[in-house]
N, C-alpha and C. Protein backbone atom coordinates (compact mmCIF):
# COMPACT_ATOMS: atom_id res chain seq x y z
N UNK A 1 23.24 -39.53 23.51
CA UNK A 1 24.45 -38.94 24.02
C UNK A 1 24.07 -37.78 24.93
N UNK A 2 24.42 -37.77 25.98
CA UNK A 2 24.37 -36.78 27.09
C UNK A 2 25.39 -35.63 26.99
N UNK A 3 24.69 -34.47 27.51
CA UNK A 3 25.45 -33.09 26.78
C UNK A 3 26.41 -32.75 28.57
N UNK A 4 27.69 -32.70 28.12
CA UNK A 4 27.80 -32.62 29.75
C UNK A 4 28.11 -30.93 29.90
N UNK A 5 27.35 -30.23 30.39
CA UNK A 5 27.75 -28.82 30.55
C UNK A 5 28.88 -28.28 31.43
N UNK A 6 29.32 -29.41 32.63
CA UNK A 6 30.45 -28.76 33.45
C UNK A 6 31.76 -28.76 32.15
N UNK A 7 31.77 -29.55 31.49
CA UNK A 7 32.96 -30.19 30.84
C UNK A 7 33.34 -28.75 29.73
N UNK A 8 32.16 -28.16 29.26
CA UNK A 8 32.07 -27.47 27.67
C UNK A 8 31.85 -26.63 28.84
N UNK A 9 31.64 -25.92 29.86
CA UNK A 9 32.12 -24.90 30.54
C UNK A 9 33.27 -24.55 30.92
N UNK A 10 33.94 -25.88 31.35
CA UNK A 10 35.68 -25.63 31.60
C UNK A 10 36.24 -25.57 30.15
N UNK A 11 35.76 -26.20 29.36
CA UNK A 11 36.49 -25.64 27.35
C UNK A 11 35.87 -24.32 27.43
N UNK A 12 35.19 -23.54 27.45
CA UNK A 12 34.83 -22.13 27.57
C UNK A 12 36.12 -21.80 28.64
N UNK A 13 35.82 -21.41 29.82
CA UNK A 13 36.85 -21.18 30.82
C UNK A 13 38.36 -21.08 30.15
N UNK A 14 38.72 -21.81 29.60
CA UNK A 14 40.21 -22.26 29.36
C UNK A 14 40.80 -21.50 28.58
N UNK A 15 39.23 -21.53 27.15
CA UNK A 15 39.39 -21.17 26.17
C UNK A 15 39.88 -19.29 26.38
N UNK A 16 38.88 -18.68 27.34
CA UNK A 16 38.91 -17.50 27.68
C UNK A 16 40.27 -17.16 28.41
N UNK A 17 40.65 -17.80 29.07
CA UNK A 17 41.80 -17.46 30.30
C UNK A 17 42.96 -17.79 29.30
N UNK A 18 43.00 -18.65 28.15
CA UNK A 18 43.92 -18.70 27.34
C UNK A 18 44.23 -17.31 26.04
N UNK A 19 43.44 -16.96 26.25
CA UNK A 19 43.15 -15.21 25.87
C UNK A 19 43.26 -14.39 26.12
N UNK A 20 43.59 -14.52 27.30
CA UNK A 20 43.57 -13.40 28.48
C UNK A 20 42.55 -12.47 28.42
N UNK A 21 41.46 -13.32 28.43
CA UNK A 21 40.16 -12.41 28.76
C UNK A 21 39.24 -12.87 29.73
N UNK A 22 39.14 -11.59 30.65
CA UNK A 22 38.12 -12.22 31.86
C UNK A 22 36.59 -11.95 31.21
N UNK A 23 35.60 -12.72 32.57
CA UNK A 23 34.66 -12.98 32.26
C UNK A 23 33.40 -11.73 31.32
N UNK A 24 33.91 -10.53 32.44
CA UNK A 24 33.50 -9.28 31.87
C UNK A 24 33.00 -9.22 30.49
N UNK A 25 34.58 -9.14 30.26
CA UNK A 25 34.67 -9.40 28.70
C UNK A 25 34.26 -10.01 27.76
N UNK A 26 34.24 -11.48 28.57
CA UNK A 26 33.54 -12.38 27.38
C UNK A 26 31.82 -11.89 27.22
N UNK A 27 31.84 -11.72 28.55
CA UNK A 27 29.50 -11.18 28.55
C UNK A 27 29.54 -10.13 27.90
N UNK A 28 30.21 -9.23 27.85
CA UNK A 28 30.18 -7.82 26.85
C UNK A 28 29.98 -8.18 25.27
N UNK A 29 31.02 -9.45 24.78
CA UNK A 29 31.36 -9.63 23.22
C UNK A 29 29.88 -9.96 23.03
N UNK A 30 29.32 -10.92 23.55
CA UNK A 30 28.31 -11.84 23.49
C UNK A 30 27.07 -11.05 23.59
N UNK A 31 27.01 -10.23 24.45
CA UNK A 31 25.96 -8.92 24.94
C UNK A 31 24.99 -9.90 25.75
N UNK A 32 25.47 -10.40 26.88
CA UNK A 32 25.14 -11.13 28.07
C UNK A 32 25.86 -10.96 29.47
N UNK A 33 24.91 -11.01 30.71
CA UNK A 33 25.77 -10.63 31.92
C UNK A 33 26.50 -11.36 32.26
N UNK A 34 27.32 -10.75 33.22
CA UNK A 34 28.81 -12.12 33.65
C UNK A 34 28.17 -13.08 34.72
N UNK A 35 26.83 -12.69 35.62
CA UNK A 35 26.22 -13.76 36.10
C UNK A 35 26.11 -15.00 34.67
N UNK A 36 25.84 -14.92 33.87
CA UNK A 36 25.30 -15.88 33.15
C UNK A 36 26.60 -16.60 32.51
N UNK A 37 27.55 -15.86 32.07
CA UNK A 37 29.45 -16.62 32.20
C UNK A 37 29.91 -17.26 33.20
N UNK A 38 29.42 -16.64 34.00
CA UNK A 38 30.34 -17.47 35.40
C UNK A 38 29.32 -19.27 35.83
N UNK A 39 27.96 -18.79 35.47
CA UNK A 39 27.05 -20.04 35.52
C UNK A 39 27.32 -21.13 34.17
N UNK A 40 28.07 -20.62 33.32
CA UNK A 40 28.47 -21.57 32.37
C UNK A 40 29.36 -22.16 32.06
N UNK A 41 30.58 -21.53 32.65
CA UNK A 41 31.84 -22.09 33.16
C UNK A 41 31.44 -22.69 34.24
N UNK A 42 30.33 -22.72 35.41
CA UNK A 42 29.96 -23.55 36.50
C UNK A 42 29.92 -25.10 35.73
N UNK A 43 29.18 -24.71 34.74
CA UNK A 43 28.57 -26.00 33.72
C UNK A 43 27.01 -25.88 34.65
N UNK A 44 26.46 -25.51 35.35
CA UNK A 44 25.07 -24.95 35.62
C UNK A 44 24.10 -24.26 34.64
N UNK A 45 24.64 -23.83 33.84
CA UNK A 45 23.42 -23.44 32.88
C UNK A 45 23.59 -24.36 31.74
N UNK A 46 22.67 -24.29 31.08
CA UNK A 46 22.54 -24.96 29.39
C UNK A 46 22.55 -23.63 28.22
N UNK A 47 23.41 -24.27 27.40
CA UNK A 47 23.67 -22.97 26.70
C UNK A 47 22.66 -23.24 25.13
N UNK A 48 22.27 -22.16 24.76
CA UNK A 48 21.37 -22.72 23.34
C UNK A 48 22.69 -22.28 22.45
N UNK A 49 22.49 -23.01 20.83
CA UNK A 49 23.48 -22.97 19.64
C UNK A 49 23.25 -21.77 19.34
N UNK A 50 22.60 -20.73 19.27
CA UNK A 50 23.47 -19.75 19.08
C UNK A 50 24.44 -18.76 20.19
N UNK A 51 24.30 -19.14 21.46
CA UNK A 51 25.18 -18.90 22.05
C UNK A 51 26.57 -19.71 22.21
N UNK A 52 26.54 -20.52 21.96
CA UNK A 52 27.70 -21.50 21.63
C UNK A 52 28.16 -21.03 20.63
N UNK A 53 27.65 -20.32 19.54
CA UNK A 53 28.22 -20.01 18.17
C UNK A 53 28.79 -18.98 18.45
N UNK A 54 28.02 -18.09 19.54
CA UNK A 54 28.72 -16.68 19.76
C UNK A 54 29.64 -16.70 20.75
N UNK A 55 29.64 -17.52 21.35
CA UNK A 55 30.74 -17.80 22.25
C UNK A 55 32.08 -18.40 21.52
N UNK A 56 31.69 -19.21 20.59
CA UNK A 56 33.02 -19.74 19.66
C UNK A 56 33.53 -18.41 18.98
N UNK A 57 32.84 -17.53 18.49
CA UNK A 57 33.29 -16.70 17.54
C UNK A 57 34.04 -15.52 18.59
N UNK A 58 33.52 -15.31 19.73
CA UNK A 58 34.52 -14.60 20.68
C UNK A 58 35.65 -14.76 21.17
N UNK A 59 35.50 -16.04 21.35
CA UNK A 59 37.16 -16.93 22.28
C UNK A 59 37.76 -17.58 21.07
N UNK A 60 37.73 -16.83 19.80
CA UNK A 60 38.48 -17.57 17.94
C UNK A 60 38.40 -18.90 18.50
N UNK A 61 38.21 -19.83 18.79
CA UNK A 61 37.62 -21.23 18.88
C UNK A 61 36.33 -21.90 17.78
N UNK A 62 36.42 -23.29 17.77
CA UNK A 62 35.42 -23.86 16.61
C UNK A 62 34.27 -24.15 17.53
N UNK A 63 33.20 -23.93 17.00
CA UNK A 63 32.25 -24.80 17.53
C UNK A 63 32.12 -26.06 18.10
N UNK A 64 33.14 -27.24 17.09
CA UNK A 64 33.09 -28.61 17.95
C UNK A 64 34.08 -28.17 19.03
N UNK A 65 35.00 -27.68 18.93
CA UNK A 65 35.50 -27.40 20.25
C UNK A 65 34.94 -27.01 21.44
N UNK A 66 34.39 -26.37 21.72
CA UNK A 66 33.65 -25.99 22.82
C UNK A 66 32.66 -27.25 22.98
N UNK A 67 32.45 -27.94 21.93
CA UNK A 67 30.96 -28.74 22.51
C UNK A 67 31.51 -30.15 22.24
N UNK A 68 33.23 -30.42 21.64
CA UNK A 68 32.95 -31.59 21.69
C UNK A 68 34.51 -31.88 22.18
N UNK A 69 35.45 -30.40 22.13
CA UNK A 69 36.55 -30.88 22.77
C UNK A 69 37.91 -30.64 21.50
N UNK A 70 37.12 -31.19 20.44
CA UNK A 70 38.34 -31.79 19.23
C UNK A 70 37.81 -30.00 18.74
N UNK A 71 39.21 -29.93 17.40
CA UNK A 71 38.97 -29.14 16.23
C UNK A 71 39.69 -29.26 15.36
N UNK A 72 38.91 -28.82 14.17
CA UNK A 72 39.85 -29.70 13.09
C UNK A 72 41.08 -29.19 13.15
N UNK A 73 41.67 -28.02 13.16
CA UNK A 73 43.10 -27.80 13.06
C UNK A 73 43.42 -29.14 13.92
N UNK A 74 43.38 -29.53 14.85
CA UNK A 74 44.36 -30.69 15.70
C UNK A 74 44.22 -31.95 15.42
N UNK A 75 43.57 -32.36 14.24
CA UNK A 75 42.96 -33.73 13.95
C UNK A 75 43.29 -33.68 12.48
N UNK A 76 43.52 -35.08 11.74
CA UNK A 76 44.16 -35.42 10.56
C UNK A 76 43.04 -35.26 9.78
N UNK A 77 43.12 -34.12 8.48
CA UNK A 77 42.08 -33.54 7.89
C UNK A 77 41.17 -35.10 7.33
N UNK A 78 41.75 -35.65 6.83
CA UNK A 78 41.35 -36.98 6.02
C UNK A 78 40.05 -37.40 7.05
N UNK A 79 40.86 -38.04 8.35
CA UNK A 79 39.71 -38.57 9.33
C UNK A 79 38.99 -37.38 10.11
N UNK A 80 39.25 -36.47 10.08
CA UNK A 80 38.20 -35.60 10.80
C UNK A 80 37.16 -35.12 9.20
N UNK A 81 37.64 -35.44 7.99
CA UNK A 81 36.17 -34.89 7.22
C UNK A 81 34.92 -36.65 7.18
N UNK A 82 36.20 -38.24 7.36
CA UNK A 82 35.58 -39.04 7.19
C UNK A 82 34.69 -39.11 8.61
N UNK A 83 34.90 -38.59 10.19
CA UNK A 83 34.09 -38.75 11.30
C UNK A 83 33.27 -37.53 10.80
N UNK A 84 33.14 -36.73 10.20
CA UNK A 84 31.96 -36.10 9.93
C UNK A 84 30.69 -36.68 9.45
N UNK A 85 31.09 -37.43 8.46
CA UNK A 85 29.98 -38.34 7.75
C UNK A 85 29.57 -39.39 8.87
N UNK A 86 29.79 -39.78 9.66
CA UNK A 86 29.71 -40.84 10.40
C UNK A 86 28.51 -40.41 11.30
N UNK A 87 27.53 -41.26 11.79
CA UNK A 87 26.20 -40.76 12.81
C UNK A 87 26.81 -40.51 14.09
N UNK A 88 26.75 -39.90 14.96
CA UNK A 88 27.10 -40.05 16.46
C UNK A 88 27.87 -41.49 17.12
N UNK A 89 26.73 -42.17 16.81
CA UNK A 89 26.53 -43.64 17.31
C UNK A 89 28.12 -44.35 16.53
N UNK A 90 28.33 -44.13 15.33
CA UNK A 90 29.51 -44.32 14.99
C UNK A 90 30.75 -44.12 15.36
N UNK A 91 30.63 -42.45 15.53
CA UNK A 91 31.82 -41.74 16.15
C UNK A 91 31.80 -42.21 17.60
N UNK A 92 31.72 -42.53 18.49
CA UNK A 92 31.92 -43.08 20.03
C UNK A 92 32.58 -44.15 19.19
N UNK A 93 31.77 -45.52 18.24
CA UNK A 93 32.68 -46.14 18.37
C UNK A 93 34.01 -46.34 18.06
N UNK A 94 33.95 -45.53 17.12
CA UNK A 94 35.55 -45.20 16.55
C UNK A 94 36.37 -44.22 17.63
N UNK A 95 35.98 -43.63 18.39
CA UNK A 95 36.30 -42.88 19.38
C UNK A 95 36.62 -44.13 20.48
N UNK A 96 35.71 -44.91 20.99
CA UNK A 96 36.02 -46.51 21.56
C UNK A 96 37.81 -46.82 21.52
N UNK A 97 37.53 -47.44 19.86
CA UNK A 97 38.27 -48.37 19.34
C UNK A 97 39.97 -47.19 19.28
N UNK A 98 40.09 -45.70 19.38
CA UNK A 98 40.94 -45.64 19.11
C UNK A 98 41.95 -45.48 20.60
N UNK A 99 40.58 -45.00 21.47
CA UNK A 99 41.30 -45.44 22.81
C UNK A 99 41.76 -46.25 23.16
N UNK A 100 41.56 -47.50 22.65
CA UNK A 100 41.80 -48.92 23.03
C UNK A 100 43.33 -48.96 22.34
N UNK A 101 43.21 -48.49 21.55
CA UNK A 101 44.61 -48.75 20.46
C UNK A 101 45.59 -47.80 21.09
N UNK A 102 45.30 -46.47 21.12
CA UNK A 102 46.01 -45.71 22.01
C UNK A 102 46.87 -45.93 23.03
N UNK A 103 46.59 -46.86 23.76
CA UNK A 103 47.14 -47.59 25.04
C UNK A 103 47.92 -49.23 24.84
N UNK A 104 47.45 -49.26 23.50
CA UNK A 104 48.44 -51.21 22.94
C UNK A 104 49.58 -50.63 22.42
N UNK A 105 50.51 -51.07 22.74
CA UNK A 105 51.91 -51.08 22.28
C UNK A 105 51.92 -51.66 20.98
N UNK A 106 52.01 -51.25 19.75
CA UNK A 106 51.93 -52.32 18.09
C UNK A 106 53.35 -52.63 18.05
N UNK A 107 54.38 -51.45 18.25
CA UNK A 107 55.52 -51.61 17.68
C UNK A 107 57.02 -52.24 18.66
């Protein structure tokens, strides 16, 4: 699985501007310059896990959020603890299969 950094830069971005906090701010919480915020909202840099952690814990955001989009508050506790157990390789496909369903009319 390929890590896409523009994507988890604009979930950073969003996450921040939905806060009403500029970049400043976010490099201050973190104790990093705003060159290096603004290159990560580019999706140009690669961020290591503990800056992702410290970045989640600044913008009150989850970790999979920033890196995978979902969080559990927005997902049905049941199936977000059963896609936990699941390998990667699993989760796409169930991720696959629910897109597919998503878009069939059942009823």
């Amino acid at each position: 699985m390929e890590i896409n950094y523009k994507v988890i830069g604009e979930r950073i971005k969003n996450s921040r501007e939905k806060g009403n906090m500029t970049q400043s701010e976010l490099a201050k919480k973190i104790n990093e310059k705003v060159s290096y915020i603004k290159k990560i909202e580019e999706g140009s840099e690669e961020l290591s896990l503990k800056n992702v952690y410290k970045i989640s814990e600044a913008l009150n955001e989850s970790v999979s959020y920033i890196l995978e989009g979902t969080s559990p508050e927005n997902v049905n506790k049941d199936l977000y603890e059963l896609l936990q157990k699941c390998s990667p390789e699993k989760q796409q496909l169930i991720y696959g299969i629910a897109k597919i369903i998503s878009h069939v009319d059942f009823v």
